[in-house]
Protein backbone atom coordinates (compact mmCIF):
# COMPACT_ATOMS: atom_id res chain seq x y z
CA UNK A 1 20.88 -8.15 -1.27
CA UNK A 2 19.50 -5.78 1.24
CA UNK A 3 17.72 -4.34 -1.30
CA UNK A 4 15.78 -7.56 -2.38
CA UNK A 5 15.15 -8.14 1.50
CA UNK A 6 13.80 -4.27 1.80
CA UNK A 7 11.26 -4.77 -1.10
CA UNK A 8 9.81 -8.44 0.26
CA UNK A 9 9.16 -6.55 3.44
CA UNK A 10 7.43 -4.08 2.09
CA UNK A 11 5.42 -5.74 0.06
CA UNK A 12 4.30 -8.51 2.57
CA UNK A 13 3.92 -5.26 5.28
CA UNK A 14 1.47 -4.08 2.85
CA UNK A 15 -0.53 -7.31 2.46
CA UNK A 16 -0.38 -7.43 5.98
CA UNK A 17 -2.19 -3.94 6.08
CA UNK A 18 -5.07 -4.94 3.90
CA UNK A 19 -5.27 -8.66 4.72
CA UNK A 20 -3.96 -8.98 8.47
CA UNK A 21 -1.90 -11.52 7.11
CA UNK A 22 1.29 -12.33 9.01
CA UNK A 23 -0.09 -10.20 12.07
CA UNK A 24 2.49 -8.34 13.89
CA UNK A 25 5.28 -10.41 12.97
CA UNK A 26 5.56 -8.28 9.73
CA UNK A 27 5.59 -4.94 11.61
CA UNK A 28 8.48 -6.23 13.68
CA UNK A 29 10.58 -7.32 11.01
CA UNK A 30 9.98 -4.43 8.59
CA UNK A 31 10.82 -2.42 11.72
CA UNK A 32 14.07 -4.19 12.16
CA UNK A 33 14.98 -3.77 8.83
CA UNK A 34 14.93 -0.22 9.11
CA UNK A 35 16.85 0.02 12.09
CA UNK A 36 19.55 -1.84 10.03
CA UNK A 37 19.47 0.23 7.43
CA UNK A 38 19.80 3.56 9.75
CA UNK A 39 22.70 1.52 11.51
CA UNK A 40 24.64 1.54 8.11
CA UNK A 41 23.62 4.72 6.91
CA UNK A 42 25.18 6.38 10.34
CA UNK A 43 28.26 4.01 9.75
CA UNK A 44 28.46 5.80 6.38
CA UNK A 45 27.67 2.26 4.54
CA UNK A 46 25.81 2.10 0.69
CA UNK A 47 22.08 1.03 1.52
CA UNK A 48 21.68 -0.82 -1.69
């Protein structure tokens, strides 16, 4: 599951770098999403 999520954000952060699609909304949620995963990697939780 949060491996699904992890891959849509990349891939839309990346459209967002060549087509300014999505503006900084992207950055912020890609950015969140690796603050989760950090959170469970410290917790000593599997990432994917």
């Amino acid at each position: 599951m949060l491996r699904t999520i992890v891959i849509i954000l990349a891939i839309l952060w990346i459209l967002g770098l060549i087509t300014s699609v999505g503006g900084p909304i992207i950055h912020l949620l890609l950015v969140i999403a690796v603050v989760i995963v950090v959170i469970n990697l410290v917790q000593g939780k599997r990432i994917f």
